[in-house]
C-alpha atoms as a PDB file:
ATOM      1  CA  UNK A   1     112.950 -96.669 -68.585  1.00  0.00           C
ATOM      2  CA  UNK A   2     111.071 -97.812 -71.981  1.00  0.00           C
ATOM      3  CA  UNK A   3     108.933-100.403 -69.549  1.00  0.00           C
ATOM      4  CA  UNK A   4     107.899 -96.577 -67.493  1.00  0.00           C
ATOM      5  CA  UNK A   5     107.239 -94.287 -70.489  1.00  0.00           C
ATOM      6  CA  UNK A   6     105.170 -97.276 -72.017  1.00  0.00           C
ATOM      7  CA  UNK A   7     102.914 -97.880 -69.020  1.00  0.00           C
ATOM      8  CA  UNK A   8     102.634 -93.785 -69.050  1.00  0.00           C
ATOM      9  CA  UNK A   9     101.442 -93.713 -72.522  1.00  0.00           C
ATOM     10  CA  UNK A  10      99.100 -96.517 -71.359  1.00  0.00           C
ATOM     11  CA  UNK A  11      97.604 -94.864 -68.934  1.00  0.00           C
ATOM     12  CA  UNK A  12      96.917 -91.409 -70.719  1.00  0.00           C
ATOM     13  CA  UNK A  13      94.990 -93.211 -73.675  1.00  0.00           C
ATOM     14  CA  UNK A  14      93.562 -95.483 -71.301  1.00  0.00           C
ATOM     15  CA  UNK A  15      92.230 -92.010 -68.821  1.00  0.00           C
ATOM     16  CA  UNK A  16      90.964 -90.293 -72.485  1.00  0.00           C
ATOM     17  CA  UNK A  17      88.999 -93.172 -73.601  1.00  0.00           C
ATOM     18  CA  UNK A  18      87.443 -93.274 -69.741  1.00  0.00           C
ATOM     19  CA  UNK A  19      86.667 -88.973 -69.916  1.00  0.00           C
ATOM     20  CA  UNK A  20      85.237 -89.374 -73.595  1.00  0.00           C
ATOM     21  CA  UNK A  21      82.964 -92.622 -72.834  1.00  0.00           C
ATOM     22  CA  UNK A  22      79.717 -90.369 -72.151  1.00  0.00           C
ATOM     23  CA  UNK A  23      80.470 -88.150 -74.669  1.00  0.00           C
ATOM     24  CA  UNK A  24      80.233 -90.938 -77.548  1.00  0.00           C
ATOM     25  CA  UNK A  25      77.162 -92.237 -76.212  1.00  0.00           C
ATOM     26  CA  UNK A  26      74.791 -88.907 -76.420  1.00  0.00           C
ATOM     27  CA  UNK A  27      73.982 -88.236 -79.520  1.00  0.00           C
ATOM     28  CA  UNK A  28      72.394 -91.908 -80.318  1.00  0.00           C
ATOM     29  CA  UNK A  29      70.879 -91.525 -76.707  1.00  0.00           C
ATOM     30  CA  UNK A  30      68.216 -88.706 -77.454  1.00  0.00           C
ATOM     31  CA  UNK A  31      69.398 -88.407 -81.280  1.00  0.00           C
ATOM     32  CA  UNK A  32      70.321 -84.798 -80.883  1.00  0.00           C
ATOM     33  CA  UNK A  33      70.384 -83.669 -84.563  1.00  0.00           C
ATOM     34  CA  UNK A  34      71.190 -80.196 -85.815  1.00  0.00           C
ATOM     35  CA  UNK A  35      68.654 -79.420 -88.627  1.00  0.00           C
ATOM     36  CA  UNK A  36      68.588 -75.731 -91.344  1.00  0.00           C
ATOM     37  CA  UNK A  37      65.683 -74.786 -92.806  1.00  0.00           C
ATOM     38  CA  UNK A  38      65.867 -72.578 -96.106  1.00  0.00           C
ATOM     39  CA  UNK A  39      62.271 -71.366 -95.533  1.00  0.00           C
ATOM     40  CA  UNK A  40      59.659 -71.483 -92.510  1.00  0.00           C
ATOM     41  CA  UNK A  41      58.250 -74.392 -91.388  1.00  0.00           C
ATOM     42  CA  UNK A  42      55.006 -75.223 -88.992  1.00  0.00           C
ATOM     43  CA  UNK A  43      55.543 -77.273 -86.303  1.00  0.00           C
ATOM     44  CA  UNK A  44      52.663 -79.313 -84.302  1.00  0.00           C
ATOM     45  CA  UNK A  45      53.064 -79.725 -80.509  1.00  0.00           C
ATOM     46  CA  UNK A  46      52.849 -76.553 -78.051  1.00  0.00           C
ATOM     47  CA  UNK A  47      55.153 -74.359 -78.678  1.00  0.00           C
ATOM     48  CA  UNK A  48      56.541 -70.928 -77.376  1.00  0.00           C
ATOM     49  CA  UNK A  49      54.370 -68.070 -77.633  1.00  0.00           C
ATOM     50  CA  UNK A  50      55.076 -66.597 -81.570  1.00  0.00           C
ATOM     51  CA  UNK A  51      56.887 -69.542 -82.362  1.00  0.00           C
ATOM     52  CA  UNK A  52      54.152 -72.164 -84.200  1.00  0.00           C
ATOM     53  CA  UNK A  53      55.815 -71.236 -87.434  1.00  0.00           C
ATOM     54  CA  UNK A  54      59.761 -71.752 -87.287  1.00  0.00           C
ATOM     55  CA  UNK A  55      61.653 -68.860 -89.175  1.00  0.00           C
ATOM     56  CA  UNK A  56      64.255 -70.208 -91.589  1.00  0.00           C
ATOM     57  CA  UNK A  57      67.044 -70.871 -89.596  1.00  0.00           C
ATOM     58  CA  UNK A  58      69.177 -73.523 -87.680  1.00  0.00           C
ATOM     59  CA  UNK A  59      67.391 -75.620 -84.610  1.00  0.00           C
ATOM     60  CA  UNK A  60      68.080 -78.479 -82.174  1.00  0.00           C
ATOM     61  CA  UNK A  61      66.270 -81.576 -82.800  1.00  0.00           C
ATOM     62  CA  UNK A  62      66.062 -84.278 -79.776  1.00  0.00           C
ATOM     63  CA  UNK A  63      64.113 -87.269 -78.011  1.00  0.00           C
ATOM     64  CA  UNK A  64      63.863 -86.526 -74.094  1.00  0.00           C
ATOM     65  CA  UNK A  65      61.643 -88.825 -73.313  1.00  0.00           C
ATOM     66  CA  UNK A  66      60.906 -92.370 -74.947  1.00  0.00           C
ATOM     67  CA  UNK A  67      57.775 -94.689 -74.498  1.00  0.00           C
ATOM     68  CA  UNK A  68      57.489 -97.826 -76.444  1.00  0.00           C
ATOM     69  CA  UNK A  69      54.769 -96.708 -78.626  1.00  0.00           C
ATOM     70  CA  UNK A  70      55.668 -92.772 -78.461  1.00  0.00           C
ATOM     71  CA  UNK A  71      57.990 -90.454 -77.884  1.00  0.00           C
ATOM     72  CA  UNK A  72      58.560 -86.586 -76.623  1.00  0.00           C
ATOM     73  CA  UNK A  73      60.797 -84.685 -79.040  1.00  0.00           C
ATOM     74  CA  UNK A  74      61.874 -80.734 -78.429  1.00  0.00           C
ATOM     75  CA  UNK A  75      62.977 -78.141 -80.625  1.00  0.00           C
ATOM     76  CA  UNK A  76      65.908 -76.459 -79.662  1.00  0.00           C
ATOM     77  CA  UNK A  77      67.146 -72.747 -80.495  1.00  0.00           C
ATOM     78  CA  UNK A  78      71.072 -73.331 -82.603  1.00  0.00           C
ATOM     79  CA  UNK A  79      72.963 -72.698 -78.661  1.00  0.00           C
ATOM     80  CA  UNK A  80      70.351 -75.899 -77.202  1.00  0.00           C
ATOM     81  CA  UNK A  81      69.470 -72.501 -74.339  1.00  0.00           C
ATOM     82  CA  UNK A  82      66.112 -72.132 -75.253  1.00  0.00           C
ATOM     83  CA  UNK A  83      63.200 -74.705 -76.202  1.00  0.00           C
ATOM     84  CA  UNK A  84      60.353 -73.800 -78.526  1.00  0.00           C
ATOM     85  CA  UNK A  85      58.781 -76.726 -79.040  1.00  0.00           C
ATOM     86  CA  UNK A  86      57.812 -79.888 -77.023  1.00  0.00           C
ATOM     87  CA  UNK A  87      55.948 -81.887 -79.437  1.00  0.00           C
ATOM     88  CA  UNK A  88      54.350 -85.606 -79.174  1.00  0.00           C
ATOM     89  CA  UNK A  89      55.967 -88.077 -82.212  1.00  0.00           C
ATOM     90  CA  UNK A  90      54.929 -91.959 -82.782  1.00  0.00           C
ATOM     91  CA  UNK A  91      57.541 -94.435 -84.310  1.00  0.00           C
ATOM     92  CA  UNK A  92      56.739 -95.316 -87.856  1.00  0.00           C
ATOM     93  CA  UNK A  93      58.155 -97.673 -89.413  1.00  0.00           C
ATOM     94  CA  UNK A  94      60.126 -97.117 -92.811  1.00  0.00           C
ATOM     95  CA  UNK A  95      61.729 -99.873 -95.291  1.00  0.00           C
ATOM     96  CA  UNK A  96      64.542 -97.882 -96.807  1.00  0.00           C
ATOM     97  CA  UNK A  97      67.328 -96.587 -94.187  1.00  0.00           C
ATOM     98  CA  UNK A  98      69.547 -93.794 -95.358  1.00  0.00           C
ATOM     99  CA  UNK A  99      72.872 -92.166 -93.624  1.00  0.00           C
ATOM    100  CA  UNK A 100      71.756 -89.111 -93.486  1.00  0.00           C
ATOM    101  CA  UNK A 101      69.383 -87.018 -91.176  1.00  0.00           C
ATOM    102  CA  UNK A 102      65.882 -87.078 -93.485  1.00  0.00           C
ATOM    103  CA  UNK A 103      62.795 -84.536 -92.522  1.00  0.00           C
ATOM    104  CA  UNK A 104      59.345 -84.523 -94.256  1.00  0.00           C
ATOM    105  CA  UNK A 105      56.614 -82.360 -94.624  1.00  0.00           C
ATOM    106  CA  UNK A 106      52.978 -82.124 -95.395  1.00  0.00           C
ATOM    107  CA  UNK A 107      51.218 -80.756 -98.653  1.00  0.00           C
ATOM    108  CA  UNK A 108      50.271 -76.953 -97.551  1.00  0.00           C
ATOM    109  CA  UNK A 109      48.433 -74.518 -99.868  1.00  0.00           C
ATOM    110  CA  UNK A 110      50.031 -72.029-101.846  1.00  0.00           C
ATOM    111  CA  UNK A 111      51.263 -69.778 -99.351  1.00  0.00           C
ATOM    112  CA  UNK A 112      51.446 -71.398 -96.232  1.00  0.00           C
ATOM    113  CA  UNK A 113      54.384 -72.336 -94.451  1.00  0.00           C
ATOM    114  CA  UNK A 114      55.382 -76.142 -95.010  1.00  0.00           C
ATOM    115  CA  UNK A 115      53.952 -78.522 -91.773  1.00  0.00           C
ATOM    116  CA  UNK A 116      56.274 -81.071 -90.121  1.00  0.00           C
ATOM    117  CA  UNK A 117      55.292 -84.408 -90.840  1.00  0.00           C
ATOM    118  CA  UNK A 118      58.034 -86.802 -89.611  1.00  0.00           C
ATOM    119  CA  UNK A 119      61.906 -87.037 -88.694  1.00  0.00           C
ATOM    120  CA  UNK A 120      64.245 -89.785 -89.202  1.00  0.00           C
ATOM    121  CA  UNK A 121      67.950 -90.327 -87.816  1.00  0.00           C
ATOM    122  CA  UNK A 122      70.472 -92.001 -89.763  1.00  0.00           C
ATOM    123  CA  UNK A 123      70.892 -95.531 -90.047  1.00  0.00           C
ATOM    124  CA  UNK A 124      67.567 -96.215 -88.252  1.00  0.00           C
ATOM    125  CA  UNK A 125      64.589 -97.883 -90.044  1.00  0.00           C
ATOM    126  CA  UNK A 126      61.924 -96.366 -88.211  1.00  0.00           C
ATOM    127  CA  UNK A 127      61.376 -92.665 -87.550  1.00  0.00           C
ATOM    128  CA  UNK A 128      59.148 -89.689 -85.868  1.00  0.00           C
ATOM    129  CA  UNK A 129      56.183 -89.385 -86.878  1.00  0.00           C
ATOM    130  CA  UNK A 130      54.412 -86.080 -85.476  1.00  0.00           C
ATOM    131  CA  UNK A 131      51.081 -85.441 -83.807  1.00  0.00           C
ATOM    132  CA  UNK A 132      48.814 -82.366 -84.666  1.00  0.00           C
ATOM    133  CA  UNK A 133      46.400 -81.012 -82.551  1.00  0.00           C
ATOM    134  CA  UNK A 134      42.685 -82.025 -83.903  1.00  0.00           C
ATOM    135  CA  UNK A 135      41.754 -78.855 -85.647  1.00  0.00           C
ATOM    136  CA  UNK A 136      45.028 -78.329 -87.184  1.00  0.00           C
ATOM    137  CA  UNK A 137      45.117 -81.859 -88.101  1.00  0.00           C
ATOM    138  CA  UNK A 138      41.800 -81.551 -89.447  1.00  0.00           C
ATOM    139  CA  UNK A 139      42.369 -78.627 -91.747  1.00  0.00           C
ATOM    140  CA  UNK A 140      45.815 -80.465 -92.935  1.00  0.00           C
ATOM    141  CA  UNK A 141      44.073 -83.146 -93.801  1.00  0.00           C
ATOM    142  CA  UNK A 142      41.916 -81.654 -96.303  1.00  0.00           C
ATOM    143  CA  UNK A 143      44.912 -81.077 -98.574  1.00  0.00           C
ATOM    144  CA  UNK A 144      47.114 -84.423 -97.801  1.00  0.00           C
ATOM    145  CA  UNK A 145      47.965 -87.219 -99.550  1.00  0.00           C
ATOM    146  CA  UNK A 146      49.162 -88.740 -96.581  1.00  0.00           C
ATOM    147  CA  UNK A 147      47.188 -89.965 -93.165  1.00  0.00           C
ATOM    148  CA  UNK A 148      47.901 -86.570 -90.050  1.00  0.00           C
ATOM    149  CA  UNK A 149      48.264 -88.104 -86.895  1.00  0.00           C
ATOM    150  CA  UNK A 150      46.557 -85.734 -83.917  1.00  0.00           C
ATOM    151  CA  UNK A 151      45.801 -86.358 -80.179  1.00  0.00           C
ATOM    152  CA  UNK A 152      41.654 -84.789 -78.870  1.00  0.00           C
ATOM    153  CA  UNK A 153      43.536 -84.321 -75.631  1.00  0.00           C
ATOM    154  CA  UNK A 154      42.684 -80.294 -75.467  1.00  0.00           C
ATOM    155  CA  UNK A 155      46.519 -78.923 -74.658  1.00  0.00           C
ATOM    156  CA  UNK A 156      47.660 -75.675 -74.752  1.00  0.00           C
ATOM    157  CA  UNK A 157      49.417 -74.435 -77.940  1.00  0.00           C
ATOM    158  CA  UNK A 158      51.939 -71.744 -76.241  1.00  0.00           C
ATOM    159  CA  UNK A 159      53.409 -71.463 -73.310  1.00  0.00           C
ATOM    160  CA  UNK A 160      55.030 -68.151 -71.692  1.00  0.00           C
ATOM    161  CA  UNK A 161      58.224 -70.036 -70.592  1.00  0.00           C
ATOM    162  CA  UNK A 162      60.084 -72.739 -71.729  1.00  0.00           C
ATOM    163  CA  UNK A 163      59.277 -76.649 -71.258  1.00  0.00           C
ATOM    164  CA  UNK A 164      61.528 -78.577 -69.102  1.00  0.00           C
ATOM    165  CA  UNK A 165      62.471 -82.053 -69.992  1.00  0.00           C
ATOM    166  CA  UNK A 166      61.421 -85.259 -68.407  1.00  0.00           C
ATOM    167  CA  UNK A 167      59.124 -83.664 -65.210  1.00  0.00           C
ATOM    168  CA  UNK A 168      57.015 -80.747 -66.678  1.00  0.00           C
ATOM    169  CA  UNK A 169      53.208 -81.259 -66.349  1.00  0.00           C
ATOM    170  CA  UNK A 170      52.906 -80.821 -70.085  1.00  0.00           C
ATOM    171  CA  UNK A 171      54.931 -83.890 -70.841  1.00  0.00           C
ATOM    172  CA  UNK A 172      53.230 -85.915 -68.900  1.00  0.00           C
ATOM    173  CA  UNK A 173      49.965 -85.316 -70.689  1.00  0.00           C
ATOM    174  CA  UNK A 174      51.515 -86.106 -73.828  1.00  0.00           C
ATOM    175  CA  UNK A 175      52.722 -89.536 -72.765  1.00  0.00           C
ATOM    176  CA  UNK A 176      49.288 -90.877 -72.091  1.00  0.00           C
ATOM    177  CA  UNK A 177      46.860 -89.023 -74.509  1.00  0.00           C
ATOM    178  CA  UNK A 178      45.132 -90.904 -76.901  1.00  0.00           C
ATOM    179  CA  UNK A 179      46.129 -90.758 -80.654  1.00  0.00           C
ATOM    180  CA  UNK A 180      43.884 -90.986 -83.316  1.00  0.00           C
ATOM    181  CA  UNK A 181      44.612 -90.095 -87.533  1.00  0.00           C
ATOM    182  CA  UNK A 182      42.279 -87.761 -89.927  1.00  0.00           C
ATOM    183  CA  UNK A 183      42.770 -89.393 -93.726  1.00  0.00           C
ATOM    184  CA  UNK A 184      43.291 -87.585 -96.450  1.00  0.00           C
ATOM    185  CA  UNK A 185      39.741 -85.631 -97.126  1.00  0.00           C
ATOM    186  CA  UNK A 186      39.018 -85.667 -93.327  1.00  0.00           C
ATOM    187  CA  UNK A 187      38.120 -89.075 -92.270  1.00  0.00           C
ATOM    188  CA  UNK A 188      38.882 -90.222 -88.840  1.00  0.00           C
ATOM    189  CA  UNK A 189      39.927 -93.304 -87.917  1.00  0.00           C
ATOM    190  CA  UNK A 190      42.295 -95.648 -85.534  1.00  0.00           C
ATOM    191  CA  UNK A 191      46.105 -94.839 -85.632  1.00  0.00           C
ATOM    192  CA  UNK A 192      46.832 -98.608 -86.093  1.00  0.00           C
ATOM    193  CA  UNK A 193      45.233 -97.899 -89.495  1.00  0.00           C
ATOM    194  CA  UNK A 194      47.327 -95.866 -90.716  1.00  0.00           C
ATOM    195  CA  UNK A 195      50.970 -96.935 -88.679  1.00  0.00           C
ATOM    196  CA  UNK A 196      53.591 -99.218 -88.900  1.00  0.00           C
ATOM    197  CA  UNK A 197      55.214 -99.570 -85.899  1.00  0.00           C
ATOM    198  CA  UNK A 198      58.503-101.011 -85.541  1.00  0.00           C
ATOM    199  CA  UNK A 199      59.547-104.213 -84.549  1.00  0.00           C
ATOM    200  CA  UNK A 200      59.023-104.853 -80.786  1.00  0.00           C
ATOM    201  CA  UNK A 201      62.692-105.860 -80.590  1.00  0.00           C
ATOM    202  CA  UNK A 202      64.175-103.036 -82.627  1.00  0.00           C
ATOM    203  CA  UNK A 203      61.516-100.692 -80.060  1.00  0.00           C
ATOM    204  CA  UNK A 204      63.557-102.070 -77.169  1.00  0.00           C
ATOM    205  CA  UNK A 205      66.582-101.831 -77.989  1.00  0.00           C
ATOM    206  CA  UNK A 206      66.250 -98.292 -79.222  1.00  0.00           C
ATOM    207  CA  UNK A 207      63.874 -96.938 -76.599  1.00  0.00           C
ATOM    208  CA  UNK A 208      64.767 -99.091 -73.124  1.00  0.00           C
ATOM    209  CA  UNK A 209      67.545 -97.054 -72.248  1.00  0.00           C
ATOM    210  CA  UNK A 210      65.936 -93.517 -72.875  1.00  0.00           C
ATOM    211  CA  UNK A 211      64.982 -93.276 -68.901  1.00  0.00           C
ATOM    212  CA  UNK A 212      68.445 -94.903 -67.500  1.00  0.00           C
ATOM    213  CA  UNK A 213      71.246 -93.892 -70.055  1.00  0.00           C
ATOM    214  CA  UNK A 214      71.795 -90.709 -68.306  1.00  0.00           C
ATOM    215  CA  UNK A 215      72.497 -92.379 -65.334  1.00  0.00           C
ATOM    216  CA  UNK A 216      74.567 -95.082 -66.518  1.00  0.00           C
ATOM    217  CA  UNK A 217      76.325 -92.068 -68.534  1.00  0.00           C
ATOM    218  CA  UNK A 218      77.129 -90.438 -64.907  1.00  0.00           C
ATOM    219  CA  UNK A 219      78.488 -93.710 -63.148  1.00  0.00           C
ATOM    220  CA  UNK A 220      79.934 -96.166 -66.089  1.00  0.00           C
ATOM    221  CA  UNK A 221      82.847 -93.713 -66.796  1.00  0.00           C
ATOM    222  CA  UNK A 222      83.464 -93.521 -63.220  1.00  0.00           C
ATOM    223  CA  UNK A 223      84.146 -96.591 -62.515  1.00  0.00           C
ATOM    224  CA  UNK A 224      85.842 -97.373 -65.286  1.00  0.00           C
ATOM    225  CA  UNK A 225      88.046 -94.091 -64.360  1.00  0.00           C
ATOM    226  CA  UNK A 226      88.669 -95.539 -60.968  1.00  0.00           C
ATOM    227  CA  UNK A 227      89.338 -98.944 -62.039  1.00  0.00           C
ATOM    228  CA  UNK A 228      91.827 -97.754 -64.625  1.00  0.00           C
ATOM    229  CA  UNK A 229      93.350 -95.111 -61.766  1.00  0.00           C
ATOM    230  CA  UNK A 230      93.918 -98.186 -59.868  1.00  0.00           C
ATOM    231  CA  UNK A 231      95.380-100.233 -62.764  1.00  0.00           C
ATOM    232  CA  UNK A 232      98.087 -97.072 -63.491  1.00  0.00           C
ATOM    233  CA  UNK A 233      98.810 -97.069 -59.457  1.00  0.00           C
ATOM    234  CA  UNK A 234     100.008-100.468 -59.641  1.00  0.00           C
ATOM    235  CA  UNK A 235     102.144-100.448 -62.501  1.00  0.00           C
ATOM    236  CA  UNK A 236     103.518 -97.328 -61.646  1.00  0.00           C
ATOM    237  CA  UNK A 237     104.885 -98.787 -58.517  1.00  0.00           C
ATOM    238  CA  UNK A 238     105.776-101.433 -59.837  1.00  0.00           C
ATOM    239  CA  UNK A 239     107.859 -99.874 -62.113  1.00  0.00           C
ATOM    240  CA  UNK A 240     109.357 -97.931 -59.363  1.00  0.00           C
ATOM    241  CA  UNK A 241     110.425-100.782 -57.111  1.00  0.00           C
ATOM    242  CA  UNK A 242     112.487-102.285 -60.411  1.00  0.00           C
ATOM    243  CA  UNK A 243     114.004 -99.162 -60.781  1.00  0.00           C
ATOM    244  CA  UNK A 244     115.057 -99.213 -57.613  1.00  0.00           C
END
């Protein structure tokens, strides 16, 4: 009787690890982060129509699609139902990690709402750097102490409706336009100037599995399910047939 409650017990913490498997994994897959801001904030990328300038307020942070050398992060509302932003951000690499979520912003003039400069996750040495459009790059940069990063690809800045992840026309613009930097006073030059990318392993390891996880997300626990469903059915009858 102690053998059959056992191998019940087994098989309950066994099916909850299975069901909870995905769950774990999703947050460090697209590094959903949940982000307040006390005061407005302008954000680069295109954007829903009245929404360049984020309100004060709570927001959805995540990476839905992941190059090598770039990646597509959108802005969430607090409920993850609607998407304001879609915005192109390069890795760039830092020295000093921290455990906590970290966001900075560019020098503004008195008045105007702080800019988005970069985001970076916990425990990661690199973050996500964000890309301007020219002329708003341009007239940041005329007040930075910092390097603005901006694509010459001509994009739209709104959009009526929502962006959909992974397929929508705009994101595939934004993972092959080119990338250039404005220095501080207005001087253009190559983005390897003024970027430190990560290392090429650390890039791998972080980035590879952007286009598969949610795949392997889907099937993993399912087998594993299955294959611990089968384990269960053959203790369980073995456990009958001694009882019997």
């Amino acid at each position: 009787m102690k053998s059959f409650k056992a191998t019940m017990a087994f098989c309950c913490i066994a099916l909850a690890g299975a069901a909870m498997a995905p769950i774990a994994r999703a947050d460090e897959y697209n590094r959903k982060t949940v982000i307040t801001f006390s005061g407005p904030v302008e954000i680069p990328g295109v954007h829903l129509r009245g929404w360049g300038v984020l309100p004060a307020g709570t927001y959805v942070f995540k990476i839905v699609d992941s190059l090598s050398d770039r990646h597509i992060v959108q802005i969430f509302s607090a409920d993850e139902l609607t998407v304001y932003a879609t915005i192109l951000a390069i890795p760039n690499y830092r020295l000093k990690v921290t455990d906590k979520t970290v966001m900075t912003f560019r020098e503004r003039p008195a008045g105007e709402p702080e800019a988005l400069r970069a985001w970076f996750y916990p425990g990661m040495n690199w973050g996500e750097e964000f890309v301007y459009s020219k002329s708003k790059a341009s007239e940041i940069a005329l007040t930075a102490s910092a390097p603005v990063l901006f694509t010459p690809t001509e994009m739209p800045a709104e959009v009526t409706e929502p962006i959909a992840p992974a397929d929508a026309p705009v994101i595939a613009q934004l993972r092959v336009a080119p990338l250039l930097a404005f220095q501080p006073g207005g001087q253009q030059v190559e983005i390897a100037q003024v970027v430190t990318p990560p290392p090429p392993a650390e890039v791998l390891v972080a980035s590879a599995p952007a286009r598969e996880l949610p795949k392997t997300a889907g099937d993993l626990p399912l087998m594993g399910l299955l294959g611990v469903l089968a384990l269960c059915g053959g203790f369980l009858t073995s456990a009958a047939r001694k009882r019997v």
